[in-house]
PDB file of N, CA and C in Angstrom:
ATOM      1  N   UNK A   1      12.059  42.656  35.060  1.00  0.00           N
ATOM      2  CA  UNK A   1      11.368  41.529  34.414  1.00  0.00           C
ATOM      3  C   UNK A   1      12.106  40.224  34.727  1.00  0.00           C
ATOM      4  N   UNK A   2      13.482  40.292  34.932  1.00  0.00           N
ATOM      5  CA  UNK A   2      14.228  39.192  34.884  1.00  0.00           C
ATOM      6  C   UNK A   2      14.040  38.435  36.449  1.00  0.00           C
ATOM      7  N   UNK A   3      13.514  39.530  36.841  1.00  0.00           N
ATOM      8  CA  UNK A   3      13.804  39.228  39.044  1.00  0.00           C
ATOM      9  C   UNK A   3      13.035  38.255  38.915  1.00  0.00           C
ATOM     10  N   UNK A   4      11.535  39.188  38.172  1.00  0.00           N
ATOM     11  CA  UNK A   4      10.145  38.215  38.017  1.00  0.00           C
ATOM     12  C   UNK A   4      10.372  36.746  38.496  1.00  0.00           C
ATOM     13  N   UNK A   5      10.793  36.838  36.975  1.00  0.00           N
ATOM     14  CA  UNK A   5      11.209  35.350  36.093  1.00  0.00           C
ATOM     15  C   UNK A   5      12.199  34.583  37.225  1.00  0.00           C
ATOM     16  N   UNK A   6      12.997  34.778  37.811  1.00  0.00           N
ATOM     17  CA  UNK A   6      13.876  34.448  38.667  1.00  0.00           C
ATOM     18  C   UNK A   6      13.209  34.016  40.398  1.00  0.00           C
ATOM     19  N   UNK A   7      12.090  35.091  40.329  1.00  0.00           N
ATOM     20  CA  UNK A   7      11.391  34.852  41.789  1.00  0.00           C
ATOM     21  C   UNK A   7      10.555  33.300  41.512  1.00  0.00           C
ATOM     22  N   UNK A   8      10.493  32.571  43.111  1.00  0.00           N
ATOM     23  CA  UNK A   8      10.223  31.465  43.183  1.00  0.00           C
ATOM     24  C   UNK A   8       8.870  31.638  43.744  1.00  0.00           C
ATOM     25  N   UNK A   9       8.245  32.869  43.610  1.00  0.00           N
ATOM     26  CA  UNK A   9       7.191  32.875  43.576  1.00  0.00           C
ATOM     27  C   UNK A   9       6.323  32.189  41.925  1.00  0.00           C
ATOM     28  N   UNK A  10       6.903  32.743  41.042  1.00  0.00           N
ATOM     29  CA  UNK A  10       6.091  31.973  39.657  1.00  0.00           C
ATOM     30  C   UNK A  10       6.113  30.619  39.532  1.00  0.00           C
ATOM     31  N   UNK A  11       6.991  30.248  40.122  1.00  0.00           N
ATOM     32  CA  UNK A  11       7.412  28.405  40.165  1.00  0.00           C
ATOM     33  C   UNK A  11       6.456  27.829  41.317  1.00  0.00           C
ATOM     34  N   UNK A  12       6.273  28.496  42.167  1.00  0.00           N
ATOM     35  CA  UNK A  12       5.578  28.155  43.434  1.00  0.00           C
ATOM     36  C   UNK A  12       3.962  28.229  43.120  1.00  0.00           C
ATOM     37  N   UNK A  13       3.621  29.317  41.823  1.00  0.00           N
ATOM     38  CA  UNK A  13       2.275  29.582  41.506  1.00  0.00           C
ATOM     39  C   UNK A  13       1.941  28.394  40.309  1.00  0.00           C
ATOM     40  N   UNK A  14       3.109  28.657  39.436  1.00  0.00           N
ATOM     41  CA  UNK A  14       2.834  27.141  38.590  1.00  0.00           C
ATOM     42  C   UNK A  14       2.222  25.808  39.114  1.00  0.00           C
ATOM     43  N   UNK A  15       3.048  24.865  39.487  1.00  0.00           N
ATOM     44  CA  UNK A  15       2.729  23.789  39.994  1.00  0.00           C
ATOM     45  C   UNK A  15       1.880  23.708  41.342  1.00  0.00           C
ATOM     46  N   UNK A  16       1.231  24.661  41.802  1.00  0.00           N
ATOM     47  CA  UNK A  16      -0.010  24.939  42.031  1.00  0.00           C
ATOM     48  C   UNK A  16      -0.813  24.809  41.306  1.00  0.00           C
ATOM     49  N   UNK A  17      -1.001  25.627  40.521  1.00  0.00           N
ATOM     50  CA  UNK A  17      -2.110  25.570  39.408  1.00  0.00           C
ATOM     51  C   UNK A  17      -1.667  24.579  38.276  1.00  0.00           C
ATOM     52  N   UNK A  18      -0.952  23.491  38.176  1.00  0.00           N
ATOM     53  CA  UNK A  18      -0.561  22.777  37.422  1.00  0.00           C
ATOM     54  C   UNK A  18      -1.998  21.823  37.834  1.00  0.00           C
ATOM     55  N   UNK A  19      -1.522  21.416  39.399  1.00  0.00           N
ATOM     56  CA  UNK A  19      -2.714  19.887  40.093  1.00  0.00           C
ATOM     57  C   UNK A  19      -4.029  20.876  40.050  1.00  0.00           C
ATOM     58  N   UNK A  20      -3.868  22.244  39.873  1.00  0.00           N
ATOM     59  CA  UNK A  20      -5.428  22.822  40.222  1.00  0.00           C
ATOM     60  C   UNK A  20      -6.164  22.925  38.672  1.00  0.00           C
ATOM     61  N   UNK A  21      -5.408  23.335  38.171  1.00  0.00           N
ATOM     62  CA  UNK A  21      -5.837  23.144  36.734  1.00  0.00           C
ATOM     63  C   UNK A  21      -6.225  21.575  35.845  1.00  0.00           C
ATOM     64  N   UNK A  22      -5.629  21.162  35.968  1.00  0.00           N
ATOM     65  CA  UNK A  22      -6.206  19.778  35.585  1.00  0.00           C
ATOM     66  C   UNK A  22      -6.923  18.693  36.276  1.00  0.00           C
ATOM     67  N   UNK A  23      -7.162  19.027  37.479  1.00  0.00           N
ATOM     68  CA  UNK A  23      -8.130  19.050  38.635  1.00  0.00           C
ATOM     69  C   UNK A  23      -9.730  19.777  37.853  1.00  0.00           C
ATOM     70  N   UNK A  24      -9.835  21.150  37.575  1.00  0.00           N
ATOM     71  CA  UNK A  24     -11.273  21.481  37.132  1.00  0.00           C
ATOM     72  C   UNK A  24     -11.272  21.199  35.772  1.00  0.00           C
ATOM     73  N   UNK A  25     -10.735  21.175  34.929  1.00  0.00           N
ATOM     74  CA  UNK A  25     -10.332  20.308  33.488  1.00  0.00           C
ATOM     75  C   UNK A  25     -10.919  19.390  33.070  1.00  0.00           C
ATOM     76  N   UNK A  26     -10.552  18.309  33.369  1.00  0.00           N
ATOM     77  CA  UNK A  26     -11.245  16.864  33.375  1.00  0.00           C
ATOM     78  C   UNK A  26     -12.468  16.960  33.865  1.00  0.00           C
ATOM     79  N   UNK A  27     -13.015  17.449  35.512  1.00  0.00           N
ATOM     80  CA  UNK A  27     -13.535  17.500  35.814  1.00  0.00           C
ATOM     81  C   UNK A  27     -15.108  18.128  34.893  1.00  0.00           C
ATOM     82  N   UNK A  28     -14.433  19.217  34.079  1.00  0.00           N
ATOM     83  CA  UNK A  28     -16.010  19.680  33.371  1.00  0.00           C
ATOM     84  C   UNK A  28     -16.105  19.404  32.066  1.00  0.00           C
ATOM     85  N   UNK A  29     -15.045  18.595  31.865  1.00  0.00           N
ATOM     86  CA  UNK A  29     -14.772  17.873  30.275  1.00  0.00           C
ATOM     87  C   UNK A  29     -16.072  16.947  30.980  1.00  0.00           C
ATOM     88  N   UNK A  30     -15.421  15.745  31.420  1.00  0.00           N
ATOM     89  CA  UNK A  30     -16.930  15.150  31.818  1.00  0.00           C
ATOM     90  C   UNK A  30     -17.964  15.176  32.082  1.00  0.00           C
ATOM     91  N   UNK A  31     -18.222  16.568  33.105  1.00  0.00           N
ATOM     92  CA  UNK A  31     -19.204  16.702  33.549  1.00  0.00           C
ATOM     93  C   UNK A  31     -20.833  16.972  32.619  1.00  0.00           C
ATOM     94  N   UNK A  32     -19.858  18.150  31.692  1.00  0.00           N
ATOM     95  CA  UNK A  32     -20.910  18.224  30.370  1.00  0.00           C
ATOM     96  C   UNK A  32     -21.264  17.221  29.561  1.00  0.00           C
ATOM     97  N   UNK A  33     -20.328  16.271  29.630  1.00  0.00           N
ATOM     98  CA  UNK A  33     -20.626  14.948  29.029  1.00  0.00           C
ATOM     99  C   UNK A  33     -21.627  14.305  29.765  1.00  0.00           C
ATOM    100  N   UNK A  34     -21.181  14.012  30.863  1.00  0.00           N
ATOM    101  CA  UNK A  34     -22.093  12.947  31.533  1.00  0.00           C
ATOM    102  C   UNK A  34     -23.382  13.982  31.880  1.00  0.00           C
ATOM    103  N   UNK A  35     -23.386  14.836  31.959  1.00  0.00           N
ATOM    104  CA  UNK A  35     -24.646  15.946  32.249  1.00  0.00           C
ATOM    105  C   UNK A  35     -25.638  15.502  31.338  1.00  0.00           C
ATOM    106  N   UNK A  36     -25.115  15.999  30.146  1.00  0.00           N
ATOM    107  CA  UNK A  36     -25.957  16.121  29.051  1.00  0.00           C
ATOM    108  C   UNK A  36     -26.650  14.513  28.395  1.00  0.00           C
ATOM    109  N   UNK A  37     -25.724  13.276  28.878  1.00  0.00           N
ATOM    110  CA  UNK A  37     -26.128  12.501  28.557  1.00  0.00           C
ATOM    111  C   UNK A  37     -26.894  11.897  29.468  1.00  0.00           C
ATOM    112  N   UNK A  38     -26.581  11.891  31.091  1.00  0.00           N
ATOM    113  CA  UNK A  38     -27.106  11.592  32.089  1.00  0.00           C
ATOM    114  C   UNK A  38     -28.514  12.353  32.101  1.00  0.00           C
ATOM    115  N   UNK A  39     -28.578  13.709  31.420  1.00  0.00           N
ATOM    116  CA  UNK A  39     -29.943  14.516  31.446  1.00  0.00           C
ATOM    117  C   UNK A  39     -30.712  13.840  30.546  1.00  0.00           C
ATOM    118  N   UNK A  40     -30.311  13.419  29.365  1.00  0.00           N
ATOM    119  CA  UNK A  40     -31.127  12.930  28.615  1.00  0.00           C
ATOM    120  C   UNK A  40     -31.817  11.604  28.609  1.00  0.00           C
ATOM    121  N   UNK A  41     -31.026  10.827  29.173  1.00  0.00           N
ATOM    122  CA  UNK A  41     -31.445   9.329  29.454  1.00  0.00           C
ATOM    123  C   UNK A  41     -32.116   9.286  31.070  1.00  0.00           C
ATOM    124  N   UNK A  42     -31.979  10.524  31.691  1.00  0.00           N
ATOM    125  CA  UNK A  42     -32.859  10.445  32.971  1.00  0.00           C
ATOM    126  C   UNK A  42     -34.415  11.100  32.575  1.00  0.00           C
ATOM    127  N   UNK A  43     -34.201  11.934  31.961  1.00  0.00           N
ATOM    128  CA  UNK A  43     -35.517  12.421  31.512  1.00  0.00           C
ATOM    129  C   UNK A  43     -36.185  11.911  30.459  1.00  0.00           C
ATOM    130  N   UNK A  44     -35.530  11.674  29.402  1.00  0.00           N
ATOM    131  CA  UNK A  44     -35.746  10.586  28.743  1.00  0.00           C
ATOM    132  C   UNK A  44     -36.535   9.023  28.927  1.00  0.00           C
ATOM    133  N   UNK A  45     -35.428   8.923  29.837  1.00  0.00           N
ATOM    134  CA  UNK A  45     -35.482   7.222  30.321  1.00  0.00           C
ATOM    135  C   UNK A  45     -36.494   6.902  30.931  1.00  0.00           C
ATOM    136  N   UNK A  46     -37.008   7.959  31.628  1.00  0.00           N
ATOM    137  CA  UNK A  46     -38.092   8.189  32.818  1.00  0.00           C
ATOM    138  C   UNK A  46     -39.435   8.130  31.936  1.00  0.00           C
ATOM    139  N   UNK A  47     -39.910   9.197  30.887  1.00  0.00           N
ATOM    140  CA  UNK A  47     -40.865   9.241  29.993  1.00  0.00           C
ATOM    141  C   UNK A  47     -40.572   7.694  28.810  1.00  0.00           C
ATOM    142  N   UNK A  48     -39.414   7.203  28.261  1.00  0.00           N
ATOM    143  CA  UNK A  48     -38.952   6.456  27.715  1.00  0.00           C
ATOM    144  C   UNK A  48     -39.453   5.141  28.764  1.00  0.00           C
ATOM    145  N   UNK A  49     -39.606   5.100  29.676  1.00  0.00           N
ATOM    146  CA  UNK A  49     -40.406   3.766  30.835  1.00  0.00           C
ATOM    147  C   UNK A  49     -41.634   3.645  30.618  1.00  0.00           C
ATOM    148  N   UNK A  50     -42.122   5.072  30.408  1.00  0.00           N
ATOM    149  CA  UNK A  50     -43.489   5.031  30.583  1.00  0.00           C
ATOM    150  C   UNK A  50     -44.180   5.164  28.959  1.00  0.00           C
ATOM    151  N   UNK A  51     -43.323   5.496  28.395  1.00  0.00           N
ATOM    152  CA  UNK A  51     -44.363   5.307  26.542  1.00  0.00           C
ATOM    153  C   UNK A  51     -44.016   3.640  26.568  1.00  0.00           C
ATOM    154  N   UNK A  52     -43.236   3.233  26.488  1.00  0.00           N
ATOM    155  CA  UNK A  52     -43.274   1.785  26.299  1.00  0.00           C
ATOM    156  C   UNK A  52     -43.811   0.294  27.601  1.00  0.00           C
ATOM    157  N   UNK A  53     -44.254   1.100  28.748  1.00  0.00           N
ATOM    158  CA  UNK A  53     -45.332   0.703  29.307  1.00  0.00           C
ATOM    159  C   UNK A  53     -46.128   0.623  28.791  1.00  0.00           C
ATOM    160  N   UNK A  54     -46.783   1.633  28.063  1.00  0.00           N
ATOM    161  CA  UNK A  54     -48.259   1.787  27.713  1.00  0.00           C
ATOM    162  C   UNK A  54     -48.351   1.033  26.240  1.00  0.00           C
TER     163      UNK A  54
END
């Protein structure tokens, strides 16, 4: 267990997945954000053009 811990393989896998991990992170923190709001005000916005046309 201790080699493990000692191999520079786990250090080498960390900070890998340190930039990779907070790389898809942010990425779908926003995305659902802007998705869901971008979905709504596009579909929305689109029918929302056209009731207040008329």
């Amino acid at each position: 267990m201790k080699e493990k811990l000692l191999v520079p393989d786990p250090d080498s896998v960390s900070p890998a997945q340190i930039p990779t991990v907070p790389a898809p992170v942010p990425i779908l923190m926003p995305i659902p954000r802007e998705d869901k709001e971008t979905a709504k005000p596009a579909q929305n916005g689109g029918r929302k053009d056209s009731d207040p046309s008329m």
